[in-house]
PDB file of N, CA and C in Angstrom:
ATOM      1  N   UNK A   1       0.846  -1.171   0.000  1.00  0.00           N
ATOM      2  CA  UNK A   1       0.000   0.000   0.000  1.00  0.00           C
ATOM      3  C   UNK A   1       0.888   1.229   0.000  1.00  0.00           C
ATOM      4  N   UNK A   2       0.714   2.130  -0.802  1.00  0.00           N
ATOM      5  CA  UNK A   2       1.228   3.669  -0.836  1.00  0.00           C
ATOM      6  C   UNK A   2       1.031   4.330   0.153  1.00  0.00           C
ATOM      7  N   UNK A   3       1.118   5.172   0.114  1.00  0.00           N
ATOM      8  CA  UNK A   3       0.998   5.937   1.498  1.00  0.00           C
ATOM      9  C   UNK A   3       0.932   7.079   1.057  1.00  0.00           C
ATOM     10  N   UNK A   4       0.422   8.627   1.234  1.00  0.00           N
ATOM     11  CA  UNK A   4       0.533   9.607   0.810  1.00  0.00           C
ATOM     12  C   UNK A   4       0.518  11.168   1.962  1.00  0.00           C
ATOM     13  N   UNK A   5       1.440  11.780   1.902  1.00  0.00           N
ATOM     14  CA  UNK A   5       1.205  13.317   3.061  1.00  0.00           C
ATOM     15  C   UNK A   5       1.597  13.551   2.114  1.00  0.00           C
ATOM     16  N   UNK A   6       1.047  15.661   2.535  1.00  0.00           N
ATOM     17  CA  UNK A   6       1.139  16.895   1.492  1.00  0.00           C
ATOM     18  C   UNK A   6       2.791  17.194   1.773  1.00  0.00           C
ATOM     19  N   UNK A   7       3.345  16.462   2.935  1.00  0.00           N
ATOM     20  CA  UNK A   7       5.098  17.317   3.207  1.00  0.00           C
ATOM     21  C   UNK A   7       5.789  16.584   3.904  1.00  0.00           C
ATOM     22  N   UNK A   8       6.816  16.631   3.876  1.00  0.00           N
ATOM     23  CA  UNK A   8       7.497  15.945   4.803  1.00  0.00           C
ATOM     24  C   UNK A   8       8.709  16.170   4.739  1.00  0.00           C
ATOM     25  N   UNK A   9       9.222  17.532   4.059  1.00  0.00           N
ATOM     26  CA  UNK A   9      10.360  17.864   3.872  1.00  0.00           C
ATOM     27  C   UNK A   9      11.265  18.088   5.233  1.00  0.00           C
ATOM     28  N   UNK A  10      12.795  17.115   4.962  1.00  0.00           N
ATOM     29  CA  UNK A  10      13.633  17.074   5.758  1.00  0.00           C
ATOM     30  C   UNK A  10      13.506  15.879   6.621  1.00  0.00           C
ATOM     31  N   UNK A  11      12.203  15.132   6.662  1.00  0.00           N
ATOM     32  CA  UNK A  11      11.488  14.181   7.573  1.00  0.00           C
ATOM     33  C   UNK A  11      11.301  12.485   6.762  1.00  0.00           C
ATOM     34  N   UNK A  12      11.853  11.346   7.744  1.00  0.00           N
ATOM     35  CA  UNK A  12      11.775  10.516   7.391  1.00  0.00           C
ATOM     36  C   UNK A  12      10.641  10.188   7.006  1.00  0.00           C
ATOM     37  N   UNK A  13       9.562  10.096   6.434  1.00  0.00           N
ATOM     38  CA  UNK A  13       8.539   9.752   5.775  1.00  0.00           C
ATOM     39  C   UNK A  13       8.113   8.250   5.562  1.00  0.00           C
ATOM     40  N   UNK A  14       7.019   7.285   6.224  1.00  0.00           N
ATOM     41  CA  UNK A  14       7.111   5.772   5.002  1.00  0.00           C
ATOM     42  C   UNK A  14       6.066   6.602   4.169  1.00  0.00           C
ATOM     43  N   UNK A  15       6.293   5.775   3.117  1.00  0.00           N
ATOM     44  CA  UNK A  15       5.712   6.171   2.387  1.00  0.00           C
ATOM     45  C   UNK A  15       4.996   4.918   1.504  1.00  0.00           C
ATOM     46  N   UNK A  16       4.924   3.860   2.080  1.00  0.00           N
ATOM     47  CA  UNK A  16       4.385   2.413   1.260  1.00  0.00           C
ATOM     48  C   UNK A  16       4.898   1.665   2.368  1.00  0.00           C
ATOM     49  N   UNK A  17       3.826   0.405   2.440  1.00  0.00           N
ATOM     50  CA  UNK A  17       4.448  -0.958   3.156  1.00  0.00           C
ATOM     51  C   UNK A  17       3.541  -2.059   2.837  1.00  0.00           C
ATOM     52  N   UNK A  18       3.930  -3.700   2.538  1.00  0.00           N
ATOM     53  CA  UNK A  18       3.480  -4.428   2.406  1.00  0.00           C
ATOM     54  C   UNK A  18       3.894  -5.584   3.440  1.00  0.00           C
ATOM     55  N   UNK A  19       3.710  -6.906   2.514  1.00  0.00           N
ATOM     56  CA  UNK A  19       3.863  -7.766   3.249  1.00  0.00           C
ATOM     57  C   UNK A  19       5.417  -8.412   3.081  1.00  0.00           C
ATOM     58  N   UNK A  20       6.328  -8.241   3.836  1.00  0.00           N
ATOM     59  CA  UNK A  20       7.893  -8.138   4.100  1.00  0.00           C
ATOM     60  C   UNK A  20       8.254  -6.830   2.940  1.00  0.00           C
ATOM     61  N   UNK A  21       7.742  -5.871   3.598  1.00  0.00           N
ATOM     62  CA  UNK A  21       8.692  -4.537   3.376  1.00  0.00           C
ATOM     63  C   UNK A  21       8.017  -3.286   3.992  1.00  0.00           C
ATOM     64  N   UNK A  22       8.792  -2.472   3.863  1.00  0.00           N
ATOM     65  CA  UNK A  22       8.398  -0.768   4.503  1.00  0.00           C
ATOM     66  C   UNK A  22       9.497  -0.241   3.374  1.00  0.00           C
ATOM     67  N   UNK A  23       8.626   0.997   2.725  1.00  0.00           N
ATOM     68  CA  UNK A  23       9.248   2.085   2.175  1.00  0.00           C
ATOM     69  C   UNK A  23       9.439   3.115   2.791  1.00  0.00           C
ATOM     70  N   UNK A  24      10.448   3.408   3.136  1.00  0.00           N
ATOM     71  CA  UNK A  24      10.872   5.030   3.679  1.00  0.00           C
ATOM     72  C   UNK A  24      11.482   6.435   2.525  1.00  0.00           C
ATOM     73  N   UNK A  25      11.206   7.140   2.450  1.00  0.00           N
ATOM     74  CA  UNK A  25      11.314   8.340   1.454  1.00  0.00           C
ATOM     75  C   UNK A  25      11.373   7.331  -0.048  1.00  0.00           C
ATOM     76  N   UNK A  26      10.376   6.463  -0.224  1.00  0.00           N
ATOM     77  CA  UNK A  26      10.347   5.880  -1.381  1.00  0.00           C
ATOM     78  C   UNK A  26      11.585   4.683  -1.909  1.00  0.00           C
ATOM     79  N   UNK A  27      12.221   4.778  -0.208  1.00  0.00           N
ATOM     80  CA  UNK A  27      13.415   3.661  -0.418  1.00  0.00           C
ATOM     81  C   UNK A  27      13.032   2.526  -0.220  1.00  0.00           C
ATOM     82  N   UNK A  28      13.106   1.345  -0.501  1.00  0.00           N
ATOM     83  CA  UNK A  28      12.252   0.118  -0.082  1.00  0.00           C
ATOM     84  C   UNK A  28      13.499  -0.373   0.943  1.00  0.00           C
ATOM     85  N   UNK A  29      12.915  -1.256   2.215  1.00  0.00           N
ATOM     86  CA  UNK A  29      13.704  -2.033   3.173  1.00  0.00           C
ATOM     87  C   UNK A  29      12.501  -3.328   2.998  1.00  0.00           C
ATOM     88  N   UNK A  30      13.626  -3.943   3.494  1.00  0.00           N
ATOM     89  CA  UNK A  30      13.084  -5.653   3.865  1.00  0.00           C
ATOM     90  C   UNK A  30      13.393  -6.447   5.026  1.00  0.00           C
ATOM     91  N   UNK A  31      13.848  -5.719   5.661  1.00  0.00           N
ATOM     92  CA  UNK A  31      14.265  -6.321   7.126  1.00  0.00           C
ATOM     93  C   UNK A  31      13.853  -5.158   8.004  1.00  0.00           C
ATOM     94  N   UNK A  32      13.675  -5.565   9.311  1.00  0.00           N
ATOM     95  CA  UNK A  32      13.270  -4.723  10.342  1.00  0.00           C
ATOM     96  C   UNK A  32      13.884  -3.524  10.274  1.00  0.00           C
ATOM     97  N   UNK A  33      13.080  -2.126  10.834  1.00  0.00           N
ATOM     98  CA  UNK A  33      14.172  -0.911  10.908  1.00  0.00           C
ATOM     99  C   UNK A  33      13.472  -0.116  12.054  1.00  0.00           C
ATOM    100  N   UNK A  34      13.958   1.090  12.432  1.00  0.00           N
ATOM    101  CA  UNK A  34      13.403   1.690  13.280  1.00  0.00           C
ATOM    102  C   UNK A  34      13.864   3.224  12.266  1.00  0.00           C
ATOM    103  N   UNK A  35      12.306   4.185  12.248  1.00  0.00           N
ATOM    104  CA  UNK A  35      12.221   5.544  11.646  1.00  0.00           C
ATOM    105  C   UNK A  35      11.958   6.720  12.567  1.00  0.00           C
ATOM    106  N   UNK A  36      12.616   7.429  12.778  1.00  0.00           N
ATOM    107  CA  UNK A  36      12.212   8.749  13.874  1.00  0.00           C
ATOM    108  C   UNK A  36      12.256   9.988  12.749  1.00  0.00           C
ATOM    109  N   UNK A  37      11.938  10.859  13.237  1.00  0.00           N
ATOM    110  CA  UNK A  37      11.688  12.057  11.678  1.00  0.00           C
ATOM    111  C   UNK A  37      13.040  12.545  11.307  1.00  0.00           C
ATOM    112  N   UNK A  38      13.727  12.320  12.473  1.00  0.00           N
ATOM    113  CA  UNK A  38      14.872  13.023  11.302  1.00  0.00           C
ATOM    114  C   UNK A  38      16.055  11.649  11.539  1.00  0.00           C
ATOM    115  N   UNK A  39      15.716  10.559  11.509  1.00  0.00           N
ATOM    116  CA  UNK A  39      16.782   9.857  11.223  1.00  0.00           C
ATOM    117  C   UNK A  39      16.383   8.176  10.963  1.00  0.00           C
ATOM    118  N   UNK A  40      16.907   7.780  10.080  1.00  0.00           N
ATOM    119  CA  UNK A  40      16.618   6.169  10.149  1.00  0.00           C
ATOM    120  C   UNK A  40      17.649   4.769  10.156  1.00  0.00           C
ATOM    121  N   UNK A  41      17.307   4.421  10.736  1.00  0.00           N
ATOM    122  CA  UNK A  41      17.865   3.212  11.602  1.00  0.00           C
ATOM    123  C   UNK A  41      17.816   1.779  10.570  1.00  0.00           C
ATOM    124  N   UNK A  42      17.939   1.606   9.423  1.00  0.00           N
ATOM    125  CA  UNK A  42      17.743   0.939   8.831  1.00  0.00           C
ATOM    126  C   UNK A  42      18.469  -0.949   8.845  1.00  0.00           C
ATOM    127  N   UNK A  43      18.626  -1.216   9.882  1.00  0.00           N
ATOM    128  CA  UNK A  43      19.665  -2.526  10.599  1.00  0.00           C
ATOM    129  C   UNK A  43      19.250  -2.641  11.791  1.00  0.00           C
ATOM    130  N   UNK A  44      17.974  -3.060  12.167  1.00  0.00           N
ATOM    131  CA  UNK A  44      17.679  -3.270  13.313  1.00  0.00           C
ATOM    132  C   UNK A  44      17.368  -4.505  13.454  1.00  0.00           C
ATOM    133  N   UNK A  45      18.626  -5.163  14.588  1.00  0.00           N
ATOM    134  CA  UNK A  45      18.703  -6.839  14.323  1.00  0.00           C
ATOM    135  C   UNK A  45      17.590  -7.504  14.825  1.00  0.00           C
ATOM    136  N   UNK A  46      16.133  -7.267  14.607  1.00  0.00           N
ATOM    137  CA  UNK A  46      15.357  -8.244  15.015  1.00  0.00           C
ATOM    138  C   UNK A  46      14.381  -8.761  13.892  1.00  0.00           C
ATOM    139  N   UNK A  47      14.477 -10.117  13.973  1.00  0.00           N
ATOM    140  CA  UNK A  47      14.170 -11.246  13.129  1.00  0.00           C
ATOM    141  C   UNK A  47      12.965 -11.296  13.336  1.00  0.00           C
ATOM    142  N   UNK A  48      12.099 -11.743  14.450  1.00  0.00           N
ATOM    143  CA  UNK A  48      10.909 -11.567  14.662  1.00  0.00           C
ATOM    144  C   UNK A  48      10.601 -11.002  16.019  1.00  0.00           C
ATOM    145  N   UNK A  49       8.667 -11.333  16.210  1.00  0.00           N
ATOM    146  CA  UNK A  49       8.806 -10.806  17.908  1.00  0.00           C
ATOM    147  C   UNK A  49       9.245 -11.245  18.752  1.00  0.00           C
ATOM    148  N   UNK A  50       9.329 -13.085  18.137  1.00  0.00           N
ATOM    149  CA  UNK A  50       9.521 -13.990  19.705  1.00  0.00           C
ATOM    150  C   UNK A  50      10.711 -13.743  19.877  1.00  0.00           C
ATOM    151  N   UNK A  51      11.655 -13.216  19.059  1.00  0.00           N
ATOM    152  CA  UNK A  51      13.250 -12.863  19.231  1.00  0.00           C
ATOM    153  C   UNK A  51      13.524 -11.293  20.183  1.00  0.00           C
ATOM    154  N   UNK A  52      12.797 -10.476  20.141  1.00  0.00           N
ATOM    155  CA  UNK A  52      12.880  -9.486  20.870  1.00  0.00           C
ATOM    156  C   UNK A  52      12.934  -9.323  22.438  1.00  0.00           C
ATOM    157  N   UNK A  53      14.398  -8.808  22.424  1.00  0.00           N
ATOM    158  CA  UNK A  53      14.554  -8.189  23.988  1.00  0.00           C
ATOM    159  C   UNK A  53      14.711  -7.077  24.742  1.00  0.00           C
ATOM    160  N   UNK A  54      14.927  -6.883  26.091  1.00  0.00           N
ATOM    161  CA  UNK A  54      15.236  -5.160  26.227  1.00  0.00           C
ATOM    162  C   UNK A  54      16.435  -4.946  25.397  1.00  0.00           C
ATOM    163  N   UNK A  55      17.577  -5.843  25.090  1.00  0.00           N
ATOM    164  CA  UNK A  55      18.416  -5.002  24.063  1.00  0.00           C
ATOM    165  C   UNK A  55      18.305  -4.350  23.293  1.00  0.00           C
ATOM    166  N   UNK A  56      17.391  -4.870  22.438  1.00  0.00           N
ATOM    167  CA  UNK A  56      16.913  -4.509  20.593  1.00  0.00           C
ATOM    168  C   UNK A  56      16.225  -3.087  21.243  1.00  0.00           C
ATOM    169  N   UNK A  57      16.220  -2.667  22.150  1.00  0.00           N
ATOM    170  CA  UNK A  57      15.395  -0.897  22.604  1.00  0.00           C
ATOM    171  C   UNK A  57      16.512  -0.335  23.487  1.00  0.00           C
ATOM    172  N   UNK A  58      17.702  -0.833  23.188  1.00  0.00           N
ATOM    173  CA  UNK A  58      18.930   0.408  24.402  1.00  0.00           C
ATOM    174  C   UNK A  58      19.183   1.814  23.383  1.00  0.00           C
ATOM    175  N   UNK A  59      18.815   1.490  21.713  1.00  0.00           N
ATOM    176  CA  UNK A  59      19.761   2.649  20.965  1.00  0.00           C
ATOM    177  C   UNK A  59      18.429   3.954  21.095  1.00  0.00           C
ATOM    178  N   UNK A  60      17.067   3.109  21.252  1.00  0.00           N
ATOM    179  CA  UNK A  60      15.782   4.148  21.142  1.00  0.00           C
ATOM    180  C   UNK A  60      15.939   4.408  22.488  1.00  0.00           C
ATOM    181  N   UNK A  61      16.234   3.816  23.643  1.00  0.00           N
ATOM    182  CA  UNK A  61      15.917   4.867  24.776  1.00  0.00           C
ATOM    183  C   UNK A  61      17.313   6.201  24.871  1.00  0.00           C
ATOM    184  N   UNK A  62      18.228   5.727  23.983  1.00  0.00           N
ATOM    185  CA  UNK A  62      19.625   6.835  24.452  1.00  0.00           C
ATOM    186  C   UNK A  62      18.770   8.061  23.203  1.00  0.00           C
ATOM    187  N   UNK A  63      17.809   7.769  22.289  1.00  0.00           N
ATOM    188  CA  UNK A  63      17.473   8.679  21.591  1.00  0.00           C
ATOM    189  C   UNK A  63      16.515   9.462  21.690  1.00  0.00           C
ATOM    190  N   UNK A  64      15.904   8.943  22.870  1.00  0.00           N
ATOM    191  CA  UNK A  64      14.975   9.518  24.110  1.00  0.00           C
ATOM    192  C   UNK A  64      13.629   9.580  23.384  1.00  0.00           C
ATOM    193  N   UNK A  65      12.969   9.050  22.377  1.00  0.00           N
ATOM    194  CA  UNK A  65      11.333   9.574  21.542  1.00  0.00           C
ATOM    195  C   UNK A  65      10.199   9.930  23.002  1.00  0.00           C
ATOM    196  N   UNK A  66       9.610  10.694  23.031  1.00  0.00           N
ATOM    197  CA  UNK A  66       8.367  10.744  23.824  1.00  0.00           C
ATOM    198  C   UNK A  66       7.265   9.326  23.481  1.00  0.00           C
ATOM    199  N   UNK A  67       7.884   8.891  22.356  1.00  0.00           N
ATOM    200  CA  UNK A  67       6.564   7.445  21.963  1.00  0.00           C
ATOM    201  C   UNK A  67       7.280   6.334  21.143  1.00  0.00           C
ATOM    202  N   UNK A  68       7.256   5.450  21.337  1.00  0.00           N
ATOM    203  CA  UNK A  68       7.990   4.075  20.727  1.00  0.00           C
ATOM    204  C   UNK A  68       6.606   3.530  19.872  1.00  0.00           C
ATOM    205  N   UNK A  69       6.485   3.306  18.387  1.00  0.00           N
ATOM    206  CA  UNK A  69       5.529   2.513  18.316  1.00  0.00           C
ATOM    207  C   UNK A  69       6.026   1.332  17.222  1.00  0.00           C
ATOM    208  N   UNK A  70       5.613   0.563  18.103  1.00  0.00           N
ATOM    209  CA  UNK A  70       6.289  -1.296  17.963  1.00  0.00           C
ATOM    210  C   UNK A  70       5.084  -1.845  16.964  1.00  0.00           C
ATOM    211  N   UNK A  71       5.750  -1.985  15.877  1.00  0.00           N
ATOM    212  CA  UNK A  71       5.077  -2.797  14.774  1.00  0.00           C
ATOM    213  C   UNK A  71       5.413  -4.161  14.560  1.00  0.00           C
ATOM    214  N   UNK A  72       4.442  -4.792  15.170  1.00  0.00           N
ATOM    215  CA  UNK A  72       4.765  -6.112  15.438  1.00  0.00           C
ATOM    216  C   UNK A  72       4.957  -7.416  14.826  1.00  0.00           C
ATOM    217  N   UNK A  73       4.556  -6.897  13.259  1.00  0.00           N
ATOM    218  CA  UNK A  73       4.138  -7.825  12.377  1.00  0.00           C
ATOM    219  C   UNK A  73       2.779  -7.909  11.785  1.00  0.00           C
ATOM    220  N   UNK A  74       2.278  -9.081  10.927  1.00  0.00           N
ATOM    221  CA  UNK A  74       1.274  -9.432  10.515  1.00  0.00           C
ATOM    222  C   UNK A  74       0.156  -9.174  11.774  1.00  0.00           C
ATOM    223  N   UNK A  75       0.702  -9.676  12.627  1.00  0.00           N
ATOM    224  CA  UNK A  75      -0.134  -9.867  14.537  1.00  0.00           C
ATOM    225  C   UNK A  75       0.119  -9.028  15.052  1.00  0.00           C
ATOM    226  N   UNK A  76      -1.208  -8.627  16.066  1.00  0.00           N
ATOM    227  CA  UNK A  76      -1.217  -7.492  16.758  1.00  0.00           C
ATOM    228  C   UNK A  76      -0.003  -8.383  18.308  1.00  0.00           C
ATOM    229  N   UNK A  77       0.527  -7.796  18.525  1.00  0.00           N
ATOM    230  CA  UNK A  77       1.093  -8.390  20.012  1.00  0.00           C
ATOM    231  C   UNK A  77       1.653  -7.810  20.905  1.00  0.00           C
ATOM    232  N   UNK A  78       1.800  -8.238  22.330  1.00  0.00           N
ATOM    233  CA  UNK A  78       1.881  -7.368  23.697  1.00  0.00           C
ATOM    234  C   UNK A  78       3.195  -8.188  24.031  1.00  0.00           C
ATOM    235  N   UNK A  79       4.150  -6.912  24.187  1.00  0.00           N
ATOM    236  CA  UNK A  79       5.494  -7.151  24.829  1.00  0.00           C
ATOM    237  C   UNK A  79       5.442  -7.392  26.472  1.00  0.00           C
ATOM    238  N   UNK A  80       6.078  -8.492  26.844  1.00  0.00           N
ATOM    239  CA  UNK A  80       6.019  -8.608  27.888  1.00  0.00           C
ATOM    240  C   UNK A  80       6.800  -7.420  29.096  1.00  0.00           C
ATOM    241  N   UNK A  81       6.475  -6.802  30.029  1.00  0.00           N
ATOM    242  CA  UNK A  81       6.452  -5.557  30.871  1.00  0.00           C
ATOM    243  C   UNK A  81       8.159  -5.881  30.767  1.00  0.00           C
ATOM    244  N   UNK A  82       8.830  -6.687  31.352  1.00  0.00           N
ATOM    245  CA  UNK A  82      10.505  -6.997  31.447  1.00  0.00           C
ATOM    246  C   UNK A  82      11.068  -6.651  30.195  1.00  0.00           C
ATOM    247  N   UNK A  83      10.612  -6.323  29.108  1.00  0.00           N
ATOM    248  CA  UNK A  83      10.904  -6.026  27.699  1.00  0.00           C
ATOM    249  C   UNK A  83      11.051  -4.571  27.920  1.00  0.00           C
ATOM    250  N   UNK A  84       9.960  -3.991  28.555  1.00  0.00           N
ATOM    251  CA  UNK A  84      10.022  -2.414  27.908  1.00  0.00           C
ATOM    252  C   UNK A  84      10.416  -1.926  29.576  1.00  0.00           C
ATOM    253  N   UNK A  85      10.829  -2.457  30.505  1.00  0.00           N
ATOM    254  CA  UNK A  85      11.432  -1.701  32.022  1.00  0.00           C
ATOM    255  C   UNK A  85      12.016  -0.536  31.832  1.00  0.00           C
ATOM    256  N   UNK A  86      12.743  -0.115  31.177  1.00  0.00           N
ATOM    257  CA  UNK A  86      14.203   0.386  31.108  1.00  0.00           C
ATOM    258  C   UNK A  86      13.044   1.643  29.752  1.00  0.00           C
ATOM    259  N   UNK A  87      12.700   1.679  29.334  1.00  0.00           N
ATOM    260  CA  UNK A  87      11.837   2.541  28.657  1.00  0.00           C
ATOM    261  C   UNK A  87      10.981   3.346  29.363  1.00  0.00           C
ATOM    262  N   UNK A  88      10.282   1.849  30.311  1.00  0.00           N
ATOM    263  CA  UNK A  88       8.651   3.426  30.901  1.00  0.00           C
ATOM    264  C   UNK A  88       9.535   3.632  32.308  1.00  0.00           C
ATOM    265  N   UNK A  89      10.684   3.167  32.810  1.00  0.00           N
ATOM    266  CA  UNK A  89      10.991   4.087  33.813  1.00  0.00           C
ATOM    267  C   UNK A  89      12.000   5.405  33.217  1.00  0.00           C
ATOM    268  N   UNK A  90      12.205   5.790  31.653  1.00  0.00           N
ATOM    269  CA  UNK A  90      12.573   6.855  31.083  1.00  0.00           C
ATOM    270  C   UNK A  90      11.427   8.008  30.795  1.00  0.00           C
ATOM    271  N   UNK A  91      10.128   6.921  30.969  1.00  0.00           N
ATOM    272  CA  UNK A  91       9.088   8.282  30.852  1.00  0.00           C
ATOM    273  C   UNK A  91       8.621   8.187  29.236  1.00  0.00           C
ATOM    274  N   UNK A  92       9.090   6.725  28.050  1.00  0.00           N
ATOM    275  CA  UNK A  92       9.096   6.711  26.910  1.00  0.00           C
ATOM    276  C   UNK A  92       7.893   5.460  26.928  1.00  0.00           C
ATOM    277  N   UNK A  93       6.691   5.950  26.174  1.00  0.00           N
ATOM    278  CA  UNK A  93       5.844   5.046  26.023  1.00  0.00           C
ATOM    279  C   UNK A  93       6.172   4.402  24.972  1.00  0.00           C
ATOM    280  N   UNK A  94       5.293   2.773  25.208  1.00  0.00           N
ATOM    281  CA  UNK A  94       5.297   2.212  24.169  1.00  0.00           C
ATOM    282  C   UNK A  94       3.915   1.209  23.953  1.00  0.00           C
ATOM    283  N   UNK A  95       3.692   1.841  22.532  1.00  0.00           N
ATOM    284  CA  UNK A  95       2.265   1.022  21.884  1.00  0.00           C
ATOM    285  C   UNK A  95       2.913  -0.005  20.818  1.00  0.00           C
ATOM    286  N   UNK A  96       1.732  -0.862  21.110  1.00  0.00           N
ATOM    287  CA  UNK A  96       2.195  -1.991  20.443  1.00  0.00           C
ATOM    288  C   UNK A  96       1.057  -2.122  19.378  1.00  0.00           C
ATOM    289  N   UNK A  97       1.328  -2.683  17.743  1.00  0.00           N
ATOM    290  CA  UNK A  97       0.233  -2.719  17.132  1.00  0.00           C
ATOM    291  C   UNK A  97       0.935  -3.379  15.906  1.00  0.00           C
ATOM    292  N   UNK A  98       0.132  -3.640  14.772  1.00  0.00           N
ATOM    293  CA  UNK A  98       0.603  -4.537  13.708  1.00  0.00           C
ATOM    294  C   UNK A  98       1.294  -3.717  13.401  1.00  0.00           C
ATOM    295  N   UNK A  99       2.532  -3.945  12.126  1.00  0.00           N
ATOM    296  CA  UNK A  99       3.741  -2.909  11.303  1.00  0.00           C
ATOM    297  C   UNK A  99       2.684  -2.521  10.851  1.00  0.00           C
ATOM    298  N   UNK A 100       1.717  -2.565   9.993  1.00  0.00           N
ATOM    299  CA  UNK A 100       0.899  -1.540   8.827  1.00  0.00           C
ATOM    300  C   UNK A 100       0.170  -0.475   9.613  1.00  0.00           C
ATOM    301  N   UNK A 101      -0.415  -1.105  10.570  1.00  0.00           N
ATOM    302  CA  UNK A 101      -0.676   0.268  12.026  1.00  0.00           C
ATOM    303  C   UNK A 101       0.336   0.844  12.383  1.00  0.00           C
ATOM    304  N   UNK A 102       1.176   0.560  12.716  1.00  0.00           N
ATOM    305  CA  UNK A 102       2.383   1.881  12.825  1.00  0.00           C
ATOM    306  C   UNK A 102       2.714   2.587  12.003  1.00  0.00           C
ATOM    307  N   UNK A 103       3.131   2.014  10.712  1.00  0.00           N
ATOM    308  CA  UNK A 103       3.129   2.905   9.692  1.00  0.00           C
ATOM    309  C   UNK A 103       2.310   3.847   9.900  1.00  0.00           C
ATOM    310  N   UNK A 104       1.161   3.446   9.631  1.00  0.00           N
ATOM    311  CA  UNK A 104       0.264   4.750   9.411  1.00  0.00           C
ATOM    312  C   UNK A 104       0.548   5.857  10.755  1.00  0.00           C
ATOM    313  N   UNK A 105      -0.149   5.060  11.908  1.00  0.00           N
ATOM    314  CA  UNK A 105       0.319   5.900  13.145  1.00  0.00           C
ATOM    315  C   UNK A 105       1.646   6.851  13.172  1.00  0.00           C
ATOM    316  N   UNK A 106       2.645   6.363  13.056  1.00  0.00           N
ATOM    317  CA  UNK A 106       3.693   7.236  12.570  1.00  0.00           C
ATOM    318  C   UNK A 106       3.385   8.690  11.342  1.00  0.00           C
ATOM    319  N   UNK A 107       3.186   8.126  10.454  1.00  0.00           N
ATOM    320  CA  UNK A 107       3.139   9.074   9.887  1.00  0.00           C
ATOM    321  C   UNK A 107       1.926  10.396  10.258  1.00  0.00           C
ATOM    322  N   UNK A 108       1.112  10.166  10.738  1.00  0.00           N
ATOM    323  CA  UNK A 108       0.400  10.877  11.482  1.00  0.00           C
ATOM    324  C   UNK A 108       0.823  11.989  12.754  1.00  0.00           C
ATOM    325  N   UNK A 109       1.785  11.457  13.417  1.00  0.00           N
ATOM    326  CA  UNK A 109       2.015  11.691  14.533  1.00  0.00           C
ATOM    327  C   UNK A 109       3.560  12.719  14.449  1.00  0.00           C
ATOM    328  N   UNK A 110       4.307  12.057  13.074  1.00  0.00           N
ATOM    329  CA  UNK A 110       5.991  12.685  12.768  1.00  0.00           C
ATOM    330  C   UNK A 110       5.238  14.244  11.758  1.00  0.00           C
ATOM    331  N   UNK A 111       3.820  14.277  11.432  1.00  0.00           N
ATOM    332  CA  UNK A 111       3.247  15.585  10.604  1.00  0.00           C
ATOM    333  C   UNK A 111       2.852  15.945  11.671  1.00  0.00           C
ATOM    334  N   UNK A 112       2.719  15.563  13.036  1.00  0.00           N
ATOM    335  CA  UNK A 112       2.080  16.777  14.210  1.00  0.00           C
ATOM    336  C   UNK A 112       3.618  16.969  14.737  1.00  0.00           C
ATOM    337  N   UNK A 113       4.292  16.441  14.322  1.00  0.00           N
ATOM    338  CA  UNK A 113       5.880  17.477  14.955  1.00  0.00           C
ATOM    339  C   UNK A 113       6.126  16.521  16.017  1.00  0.00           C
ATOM    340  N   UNK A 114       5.550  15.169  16.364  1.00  0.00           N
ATOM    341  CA  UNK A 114       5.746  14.468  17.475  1.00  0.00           C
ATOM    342  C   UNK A 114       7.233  13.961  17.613  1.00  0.00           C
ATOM    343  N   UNK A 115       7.723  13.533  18.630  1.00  0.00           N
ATOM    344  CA  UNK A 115       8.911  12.961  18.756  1.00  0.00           C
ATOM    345  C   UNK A 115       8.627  11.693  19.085  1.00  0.00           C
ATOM    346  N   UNK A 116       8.390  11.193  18.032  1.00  0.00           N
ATOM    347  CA  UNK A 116       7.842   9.239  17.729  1.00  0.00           C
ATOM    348  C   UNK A 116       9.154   8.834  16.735  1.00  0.00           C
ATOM    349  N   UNK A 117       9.220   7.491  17.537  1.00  0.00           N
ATOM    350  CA  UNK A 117       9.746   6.416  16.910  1.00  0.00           C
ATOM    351  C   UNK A 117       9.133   5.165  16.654  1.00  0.00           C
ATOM    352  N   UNK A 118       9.683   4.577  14.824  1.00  0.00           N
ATOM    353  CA  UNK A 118       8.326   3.370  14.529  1.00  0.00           C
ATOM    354  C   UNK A 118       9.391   2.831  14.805  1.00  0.00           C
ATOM    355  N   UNK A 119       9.384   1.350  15.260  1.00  0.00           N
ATOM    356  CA  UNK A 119      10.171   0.651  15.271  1.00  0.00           C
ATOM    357  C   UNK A 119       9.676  -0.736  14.610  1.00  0.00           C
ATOM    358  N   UNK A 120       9.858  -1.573  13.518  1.00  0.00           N
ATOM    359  CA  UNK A 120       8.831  -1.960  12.325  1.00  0.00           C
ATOM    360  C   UNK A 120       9.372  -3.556  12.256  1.00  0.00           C
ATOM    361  N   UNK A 121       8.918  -4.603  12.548  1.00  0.00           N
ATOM    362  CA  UNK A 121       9.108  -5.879  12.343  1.00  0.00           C
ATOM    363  C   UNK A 121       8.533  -6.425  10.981  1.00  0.00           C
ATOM    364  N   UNK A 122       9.723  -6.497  10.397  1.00  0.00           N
ATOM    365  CA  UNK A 122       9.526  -7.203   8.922  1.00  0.00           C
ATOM    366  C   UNK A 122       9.333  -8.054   8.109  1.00  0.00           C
TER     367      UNK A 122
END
């Protein structure tokens, strides 16, 4: 699916995502990444969810987002609380929802000027 905003100049943008991929400024990826508006993370070593730990979130909490949103895949799914410790005692939320819901959510949220990070399972 395409994706479309009126701007996004200077701003990481997706701009399309399917099923094993996310487009960012019209770049295609195929493996997991994490997008904040002004920077992208495109090597983010996680394979799937059941592989995810507090590690795979030490580089997003030193980058401090006010919102983490965890795209989980095809499946909607809930990180277990020992996963995200080290996050909500920084004061950094985190929603959890399918990758194609974040996408969108993201892009919504990086055009209100938010300080969100998608972080996108591929």
């Amino acid at each position: 699916m395409k994706l479309h905003l009126t701007q996004a100049a200077g701003s990481q943008l997706i701009t399309g995502y399917g099923d094993g991929w996310v487009e960012v400024n019209h770049q295609r990826h195929e493996h997991s990444l994490i997008v904040l508006p002004g920077s992208l993370l495109p090597a983010w070593p996680v394979e799937s969810f059941d592989h995810l730990q507090a590690a795979h979130f030490q580089e997003l909490l030193a980058l401090k987002p006010e919102l983490i949103l965890l795209g989980t895949g095809n499946r909607h799914r809930f990180l277990h609380p020992s996963i995200v410790r080290d996050l909500i005692a920084a004061g950094i939320s985190v929603e959890c929802m399918t990758t194609e819901a974040a996408c969108r959510t993201y892009n919504i949220l990086m055009a209100e000027s938010r300080q969100v990070a998608a972080a996108l399972i591929v």
